[in-house]
PDB file of N, CA and C in Angstrom:
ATOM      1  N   UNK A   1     151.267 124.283 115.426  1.00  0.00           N
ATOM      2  CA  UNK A   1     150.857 125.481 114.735  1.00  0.00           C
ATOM      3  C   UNK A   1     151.035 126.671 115.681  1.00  0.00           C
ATOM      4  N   UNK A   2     151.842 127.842 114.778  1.00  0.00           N
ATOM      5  CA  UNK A   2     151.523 128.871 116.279  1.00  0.00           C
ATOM      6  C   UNK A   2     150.707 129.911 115.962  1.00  0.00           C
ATOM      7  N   UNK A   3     150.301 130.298 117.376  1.00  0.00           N
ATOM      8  CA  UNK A   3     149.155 131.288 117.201  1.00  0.00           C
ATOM      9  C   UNK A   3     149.495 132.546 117.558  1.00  0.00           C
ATOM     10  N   UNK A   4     149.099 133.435 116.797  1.00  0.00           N
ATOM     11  CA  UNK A   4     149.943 135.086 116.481  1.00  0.00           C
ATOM     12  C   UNK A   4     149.511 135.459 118.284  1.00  0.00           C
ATOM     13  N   UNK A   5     149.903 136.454 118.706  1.00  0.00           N
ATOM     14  CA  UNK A   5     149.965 137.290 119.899  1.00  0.00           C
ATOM     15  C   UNK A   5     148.299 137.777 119.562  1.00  0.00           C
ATOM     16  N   UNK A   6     147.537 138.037 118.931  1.00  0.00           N
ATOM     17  CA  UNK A   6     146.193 138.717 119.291  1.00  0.00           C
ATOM     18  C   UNK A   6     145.610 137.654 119.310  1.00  0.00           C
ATOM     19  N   UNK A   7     145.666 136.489 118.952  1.00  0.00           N
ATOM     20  CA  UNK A   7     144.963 135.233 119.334  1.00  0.00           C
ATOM     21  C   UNK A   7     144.658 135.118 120.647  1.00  0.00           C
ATOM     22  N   UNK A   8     146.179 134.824 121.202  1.00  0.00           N
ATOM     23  CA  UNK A   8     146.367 134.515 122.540  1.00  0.00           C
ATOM     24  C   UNK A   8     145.991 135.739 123.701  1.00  0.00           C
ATOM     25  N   UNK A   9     145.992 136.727 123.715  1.00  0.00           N
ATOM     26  CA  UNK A   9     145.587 137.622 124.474  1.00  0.00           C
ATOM     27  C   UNK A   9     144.360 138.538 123.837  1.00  0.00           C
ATOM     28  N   UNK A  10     142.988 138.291 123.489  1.00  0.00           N
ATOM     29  CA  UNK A  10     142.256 139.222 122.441  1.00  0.00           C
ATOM     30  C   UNK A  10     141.788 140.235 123.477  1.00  0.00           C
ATOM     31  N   UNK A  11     142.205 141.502 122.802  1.00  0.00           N
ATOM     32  CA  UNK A  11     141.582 142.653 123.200  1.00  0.00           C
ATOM     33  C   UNK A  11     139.930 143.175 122.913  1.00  0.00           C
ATOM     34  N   UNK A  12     139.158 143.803 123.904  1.00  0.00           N
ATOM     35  CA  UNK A  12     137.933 144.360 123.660  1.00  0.00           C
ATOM     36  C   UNK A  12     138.024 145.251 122.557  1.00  0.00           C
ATOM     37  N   UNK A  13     136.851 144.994 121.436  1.00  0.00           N
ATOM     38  CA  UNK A  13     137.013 145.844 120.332  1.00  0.00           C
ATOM     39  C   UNK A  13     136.311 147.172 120.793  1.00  0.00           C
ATOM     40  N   UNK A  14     136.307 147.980 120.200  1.00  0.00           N
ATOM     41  CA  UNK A  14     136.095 149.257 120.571  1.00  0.00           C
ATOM     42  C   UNK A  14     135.544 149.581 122.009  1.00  0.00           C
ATOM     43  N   UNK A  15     135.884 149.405 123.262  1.00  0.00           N
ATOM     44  CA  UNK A  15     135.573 149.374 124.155  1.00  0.00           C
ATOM     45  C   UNK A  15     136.206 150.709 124.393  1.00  0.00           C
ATOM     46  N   UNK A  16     135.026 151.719 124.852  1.00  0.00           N
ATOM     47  CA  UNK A  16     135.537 153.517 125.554  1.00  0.00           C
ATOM     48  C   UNK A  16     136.147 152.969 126.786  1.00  0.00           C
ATOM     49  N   UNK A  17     136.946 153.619 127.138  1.00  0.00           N
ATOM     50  CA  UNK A  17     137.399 153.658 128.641  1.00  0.00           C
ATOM     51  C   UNK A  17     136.401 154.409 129.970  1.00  0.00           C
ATOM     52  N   UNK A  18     136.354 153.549 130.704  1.00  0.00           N
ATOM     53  CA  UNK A  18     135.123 153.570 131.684  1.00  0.00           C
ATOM     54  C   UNK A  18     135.383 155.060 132.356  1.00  0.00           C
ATOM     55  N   UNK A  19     134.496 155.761 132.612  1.00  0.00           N
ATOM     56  CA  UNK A  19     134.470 157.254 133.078  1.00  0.00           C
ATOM     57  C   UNK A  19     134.797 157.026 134.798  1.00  0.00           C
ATOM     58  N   UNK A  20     135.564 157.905 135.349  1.00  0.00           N
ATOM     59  CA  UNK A  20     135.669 158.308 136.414  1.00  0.00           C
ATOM     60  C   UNK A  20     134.456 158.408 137.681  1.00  0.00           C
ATOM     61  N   UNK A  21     134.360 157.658 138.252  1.00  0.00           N
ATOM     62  CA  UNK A  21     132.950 157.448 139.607  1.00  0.00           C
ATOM     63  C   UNK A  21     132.913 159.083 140.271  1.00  0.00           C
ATOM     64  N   UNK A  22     132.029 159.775 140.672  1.00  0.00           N
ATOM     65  CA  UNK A  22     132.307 160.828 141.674  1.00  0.00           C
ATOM     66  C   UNK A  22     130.623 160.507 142.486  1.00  0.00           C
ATOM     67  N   UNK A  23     130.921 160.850 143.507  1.00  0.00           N
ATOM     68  CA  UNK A  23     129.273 160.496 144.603  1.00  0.00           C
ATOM     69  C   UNK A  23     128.896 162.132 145.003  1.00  0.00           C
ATOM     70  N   UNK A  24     127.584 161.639 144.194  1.00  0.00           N
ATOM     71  CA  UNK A  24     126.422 163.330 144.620  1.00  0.00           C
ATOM     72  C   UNK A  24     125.689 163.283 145.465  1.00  0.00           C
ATOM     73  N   UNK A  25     125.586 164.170 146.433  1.00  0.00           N
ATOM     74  CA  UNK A  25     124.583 164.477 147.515  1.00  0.00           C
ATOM     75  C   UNK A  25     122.840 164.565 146.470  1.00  0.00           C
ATOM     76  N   UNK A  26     122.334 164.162 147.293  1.00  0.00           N
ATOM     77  CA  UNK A  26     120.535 164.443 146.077  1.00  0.00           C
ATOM     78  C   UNK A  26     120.200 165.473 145.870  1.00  0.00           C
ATOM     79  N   UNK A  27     121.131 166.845 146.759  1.00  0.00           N
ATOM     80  CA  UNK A  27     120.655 167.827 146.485  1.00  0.00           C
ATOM     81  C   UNK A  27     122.260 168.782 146.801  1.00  0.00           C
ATOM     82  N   UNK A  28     122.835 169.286 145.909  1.00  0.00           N
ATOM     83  CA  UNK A  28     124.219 170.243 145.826  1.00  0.00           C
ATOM     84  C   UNK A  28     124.135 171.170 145.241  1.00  0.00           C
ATOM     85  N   UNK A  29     125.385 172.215 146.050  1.00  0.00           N
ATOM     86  CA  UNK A  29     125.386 173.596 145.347  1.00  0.00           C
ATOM     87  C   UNK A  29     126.019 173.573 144.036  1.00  0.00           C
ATOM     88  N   UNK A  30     125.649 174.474 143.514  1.00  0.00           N
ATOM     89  CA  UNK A  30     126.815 174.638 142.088  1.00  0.00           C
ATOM     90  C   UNK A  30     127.900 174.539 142.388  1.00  0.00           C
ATOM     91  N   UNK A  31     128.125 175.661 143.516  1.00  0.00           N
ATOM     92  CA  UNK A  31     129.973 175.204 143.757  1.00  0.00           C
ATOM     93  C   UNK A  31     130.672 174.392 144.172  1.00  0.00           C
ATOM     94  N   UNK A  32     129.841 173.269 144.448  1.00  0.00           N
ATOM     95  CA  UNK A  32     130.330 172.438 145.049  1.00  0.00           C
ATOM     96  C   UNK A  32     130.606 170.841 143.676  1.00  0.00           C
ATOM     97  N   UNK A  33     129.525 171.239 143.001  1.00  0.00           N
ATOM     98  CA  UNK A  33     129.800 170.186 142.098  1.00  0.00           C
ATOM     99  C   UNK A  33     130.857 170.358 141.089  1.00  0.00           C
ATOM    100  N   UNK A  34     131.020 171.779 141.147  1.00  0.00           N
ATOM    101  CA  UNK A  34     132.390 172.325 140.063  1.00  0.00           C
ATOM    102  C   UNK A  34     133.820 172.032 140.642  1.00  0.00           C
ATOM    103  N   UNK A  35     133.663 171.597 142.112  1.00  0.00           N
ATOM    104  CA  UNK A  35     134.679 171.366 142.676  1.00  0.00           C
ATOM    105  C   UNK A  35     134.882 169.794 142.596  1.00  0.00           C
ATOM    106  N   UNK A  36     133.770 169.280 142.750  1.00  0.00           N
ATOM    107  CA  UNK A  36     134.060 167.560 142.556  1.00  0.00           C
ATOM    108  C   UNK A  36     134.436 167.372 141.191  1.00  0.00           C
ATOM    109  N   UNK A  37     134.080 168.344 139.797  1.00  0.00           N
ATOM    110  CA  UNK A  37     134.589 168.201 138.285  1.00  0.00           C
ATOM    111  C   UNK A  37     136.319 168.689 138.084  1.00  0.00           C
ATOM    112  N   UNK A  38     136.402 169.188 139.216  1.00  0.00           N
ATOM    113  CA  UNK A  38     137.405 170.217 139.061  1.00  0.00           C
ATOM    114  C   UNK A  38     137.345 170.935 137.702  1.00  0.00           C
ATOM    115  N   UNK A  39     136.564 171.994 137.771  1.00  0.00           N
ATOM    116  CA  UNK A  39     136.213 172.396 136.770  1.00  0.00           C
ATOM    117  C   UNK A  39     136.153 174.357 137.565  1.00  0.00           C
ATOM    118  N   UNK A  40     135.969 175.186 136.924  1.00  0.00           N
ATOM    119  CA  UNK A  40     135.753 176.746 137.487  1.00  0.00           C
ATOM    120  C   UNK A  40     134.217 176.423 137.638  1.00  0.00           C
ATOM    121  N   UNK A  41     133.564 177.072 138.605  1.00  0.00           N
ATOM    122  CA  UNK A  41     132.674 177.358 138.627  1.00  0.00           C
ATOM    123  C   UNK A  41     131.793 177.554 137.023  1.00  0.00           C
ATOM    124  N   UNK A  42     132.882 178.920 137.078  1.00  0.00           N
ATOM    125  CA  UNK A  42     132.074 179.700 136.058  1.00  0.00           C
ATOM    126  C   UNK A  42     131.595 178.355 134.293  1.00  0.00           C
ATOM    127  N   UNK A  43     132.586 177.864 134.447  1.00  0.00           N
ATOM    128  CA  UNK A  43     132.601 176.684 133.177  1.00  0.00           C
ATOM    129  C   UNK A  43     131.246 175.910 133.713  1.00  0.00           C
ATOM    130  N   UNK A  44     130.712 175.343 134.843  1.00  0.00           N
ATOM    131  CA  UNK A  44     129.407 174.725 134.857  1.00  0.00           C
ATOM    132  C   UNK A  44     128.376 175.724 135.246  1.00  0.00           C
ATOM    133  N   UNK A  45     128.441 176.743 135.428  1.00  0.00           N
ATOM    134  CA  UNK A  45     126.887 177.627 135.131  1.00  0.00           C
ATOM    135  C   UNK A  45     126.977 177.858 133.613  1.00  0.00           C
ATOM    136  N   UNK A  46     128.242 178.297 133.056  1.00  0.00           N
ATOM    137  CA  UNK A  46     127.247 179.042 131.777  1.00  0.00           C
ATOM    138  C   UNK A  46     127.344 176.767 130.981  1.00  0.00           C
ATOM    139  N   UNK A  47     127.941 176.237 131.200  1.00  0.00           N
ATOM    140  CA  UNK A  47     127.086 174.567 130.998  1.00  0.00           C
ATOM    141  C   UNK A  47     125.640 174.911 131.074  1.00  0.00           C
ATOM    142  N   UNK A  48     125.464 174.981 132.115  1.00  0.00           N
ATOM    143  CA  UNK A  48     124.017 175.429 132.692  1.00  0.00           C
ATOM    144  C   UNK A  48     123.002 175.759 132.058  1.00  0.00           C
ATOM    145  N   UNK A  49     123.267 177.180 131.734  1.00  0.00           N
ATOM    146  CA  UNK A  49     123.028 178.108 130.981  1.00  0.00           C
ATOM    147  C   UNK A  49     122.445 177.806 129.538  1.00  0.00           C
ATOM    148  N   UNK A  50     123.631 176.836 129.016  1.00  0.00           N
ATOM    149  CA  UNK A  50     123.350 176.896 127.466  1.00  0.00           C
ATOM    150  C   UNK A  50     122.415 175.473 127.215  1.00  0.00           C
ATOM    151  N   UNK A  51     122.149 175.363 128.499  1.00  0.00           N
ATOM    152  CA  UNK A  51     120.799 174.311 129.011  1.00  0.00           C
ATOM    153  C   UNK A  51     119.677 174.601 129.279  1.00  0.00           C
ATOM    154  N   UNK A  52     119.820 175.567 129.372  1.00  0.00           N
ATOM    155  CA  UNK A  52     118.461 176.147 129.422  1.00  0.00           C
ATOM    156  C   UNK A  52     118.209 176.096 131.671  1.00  0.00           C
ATOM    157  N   UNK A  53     119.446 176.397 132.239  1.00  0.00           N
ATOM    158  CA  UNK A  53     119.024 176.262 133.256  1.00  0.00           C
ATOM    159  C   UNK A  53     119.460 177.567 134.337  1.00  0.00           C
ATOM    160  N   UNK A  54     118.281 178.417 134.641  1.00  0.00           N
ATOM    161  CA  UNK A  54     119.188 179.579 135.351  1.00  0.00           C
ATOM    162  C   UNK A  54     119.775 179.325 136.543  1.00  0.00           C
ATOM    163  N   UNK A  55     121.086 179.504 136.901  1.00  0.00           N
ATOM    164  CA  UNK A  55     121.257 179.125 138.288  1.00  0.00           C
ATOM    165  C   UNK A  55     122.470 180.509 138.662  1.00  0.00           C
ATOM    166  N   UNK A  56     122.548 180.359 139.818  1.00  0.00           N
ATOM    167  CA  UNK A  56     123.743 181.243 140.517  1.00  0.00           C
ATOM    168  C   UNK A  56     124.885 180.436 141.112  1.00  0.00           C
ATOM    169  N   UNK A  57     125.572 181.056 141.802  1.00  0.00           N
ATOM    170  CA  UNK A  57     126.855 180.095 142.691  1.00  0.00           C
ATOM    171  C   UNK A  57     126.528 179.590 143.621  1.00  0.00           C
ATOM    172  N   UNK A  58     125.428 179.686 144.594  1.00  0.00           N
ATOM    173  CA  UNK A  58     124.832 179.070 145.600  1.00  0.00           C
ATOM    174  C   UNK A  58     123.444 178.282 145.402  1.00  0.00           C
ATOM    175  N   UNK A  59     122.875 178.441 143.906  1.00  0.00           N
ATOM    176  CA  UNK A  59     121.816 177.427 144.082  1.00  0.00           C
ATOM    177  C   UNK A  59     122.209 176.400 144.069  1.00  0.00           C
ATOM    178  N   UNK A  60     120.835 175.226 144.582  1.00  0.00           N
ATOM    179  CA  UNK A  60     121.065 173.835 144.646  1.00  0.00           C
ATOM    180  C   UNK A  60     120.648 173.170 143.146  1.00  0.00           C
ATOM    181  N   UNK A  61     121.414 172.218 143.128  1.00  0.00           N
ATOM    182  CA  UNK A  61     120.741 171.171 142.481  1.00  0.00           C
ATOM    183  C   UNK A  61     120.540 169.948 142.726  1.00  0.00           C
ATOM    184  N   UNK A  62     119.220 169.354 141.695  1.00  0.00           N
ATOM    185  CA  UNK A  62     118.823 168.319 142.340  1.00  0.00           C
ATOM    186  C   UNK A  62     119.819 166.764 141.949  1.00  0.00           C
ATOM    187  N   UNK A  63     119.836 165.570 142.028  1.00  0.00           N
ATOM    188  CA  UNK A  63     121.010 164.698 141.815  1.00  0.00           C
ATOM    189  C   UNK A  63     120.723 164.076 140.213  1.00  0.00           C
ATOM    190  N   UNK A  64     119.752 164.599 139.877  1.00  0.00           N
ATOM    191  CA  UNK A  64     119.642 164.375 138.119  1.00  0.00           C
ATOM    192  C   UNK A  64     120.536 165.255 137.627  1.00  0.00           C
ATOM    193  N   UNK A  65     119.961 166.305 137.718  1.00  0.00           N
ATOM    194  CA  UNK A  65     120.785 167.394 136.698  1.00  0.00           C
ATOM    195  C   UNK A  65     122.376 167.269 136.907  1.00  0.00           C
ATOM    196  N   UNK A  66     122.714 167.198 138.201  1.00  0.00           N
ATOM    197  CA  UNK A  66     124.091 167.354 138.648  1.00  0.00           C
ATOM    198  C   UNK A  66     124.735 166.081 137.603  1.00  0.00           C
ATOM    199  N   UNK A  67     123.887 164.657 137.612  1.00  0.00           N
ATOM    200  CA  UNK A  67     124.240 163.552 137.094  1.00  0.00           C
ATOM    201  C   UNK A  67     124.548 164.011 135.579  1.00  0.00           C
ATOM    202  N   UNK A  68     123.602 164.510 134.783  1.00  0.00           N
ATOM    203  CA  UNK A  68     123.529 165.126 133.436  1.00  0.00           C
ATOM    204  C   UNK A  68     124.778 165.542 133.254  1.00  0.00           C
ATOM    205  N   UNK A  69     124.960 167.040 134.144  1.00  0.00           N
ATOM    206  CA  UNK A  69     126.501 167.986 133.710  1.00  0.00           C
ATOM    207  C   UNK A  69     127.597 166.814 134.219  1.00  0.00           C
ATOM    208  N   UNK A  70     127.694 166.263 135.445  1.00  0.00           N
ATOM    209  CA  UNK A  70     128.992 165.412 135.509  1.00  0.00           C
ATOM    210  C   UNK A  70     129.205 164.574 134.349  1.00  0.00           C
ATOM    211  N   UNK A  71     127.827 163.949 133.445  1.00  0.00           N
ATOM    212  CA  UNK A  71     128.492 163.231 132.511  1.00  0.00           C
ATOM    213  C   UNK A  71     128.593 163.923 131.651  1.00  0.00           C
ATOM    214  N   UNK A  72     128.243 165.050 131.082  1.00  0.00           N
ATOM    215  CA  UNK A  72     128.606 165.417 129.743  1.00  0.00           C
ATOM    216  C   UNK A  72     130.345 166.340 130.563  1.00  0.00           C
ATOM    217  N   UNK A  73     130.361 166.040 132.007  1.00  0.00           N
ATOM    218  CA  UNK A  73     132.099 166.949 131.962  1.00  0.00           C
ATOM    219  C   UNK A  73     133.123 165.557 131.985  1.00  0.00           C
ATOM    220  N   UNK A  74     133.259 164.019 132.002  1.00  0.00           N
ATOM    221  CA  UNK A  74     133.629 163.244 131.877  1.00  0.00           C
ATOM    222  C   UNK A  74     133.225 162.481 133.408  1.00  0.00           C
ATOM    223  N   UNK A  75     132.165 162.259 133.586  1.00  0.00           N
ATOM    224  CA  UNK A  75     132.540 161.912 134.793  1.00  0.00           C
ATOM    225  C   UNK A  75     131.072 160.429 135.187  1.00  0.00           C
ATOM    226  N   UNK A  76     131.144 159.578 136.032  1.00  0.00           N
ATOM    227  CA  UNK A  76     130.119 159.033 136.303  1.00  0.00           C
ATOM    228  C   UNK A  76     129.474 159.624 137.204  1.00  0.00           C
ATOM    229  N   UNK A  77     128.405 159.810 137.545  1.00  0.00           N
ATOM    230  CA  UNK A  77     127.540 160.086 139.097  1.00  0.00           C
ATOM    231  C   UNK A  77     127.001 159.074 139.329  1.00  0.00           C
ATOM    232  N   UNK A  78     127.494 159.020 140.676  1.00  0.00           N
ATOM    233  CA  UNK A  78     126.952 157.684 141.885  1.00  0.00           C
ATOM    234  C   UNK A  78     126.159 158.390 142.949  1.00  0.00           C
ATOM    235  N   UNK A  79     124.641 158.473 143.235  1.00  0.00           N
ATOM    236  CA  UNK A  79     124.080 159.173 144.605  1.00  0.00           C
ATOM    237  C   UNK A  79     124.202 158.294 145.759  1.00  0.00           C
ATOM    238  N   UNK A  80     125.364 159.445 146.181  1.00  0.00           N
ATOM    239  CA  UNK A  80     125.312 159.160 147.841  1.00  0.00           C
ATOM    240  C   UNK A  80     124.143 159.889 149.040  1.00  0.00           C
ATOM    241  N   UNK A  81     125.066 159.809 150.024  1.00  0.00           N
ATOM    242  CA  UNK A  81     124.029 160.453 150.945  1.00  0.00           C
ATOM    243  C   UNK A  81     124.227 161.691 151.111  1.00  0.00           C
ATOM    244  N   UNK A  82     123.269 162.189 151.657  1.00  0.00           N
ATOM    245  CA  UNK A  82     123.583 163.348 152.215  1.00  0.00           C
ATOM    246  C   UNK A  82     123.913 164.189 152.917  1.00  0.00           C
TER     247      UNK A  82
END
């Protein structure tokens, strides 16, 4: 009997494709995390922003929030050191 090609090799059904790893300090500047998104600055403050979070180009953040915006910009956060 033969068995069709998706038999023999079965693919994951709806499986997303796993997001990109990036490692956060516990505590980073804005500009610095816009640089690990490669993203403008300006695109993760007003993110920020429409979060309800005031920040500038040199405040810090803490490794939650940073975790939050990296995943909603495609990304995983892994905390490294600092």
């Amino acid at each position: 009997m033969f068995m069709l090609e998706q038999e023999l090799n079965p693919q994951p059904e709806n499986t997303p494709p796993s997001k990109p790893e990036i490692m956060l300090s516990p505590v980073m500047k804005v500009t610095d995390l816009a640089e690990l998104l490669h993203q403008p600055v300006t695109e993760v403050i007003r993110y920020l922003l429409k979060n309800g979070v005031l920040v500038t180009l040199n405040d810090n953040l803490d490794f939650e929030t940073a975790a939050i915006v990296a995943d909603d910009f495609g990304y995983k956060a892994v905390l490294g050191e600092e």
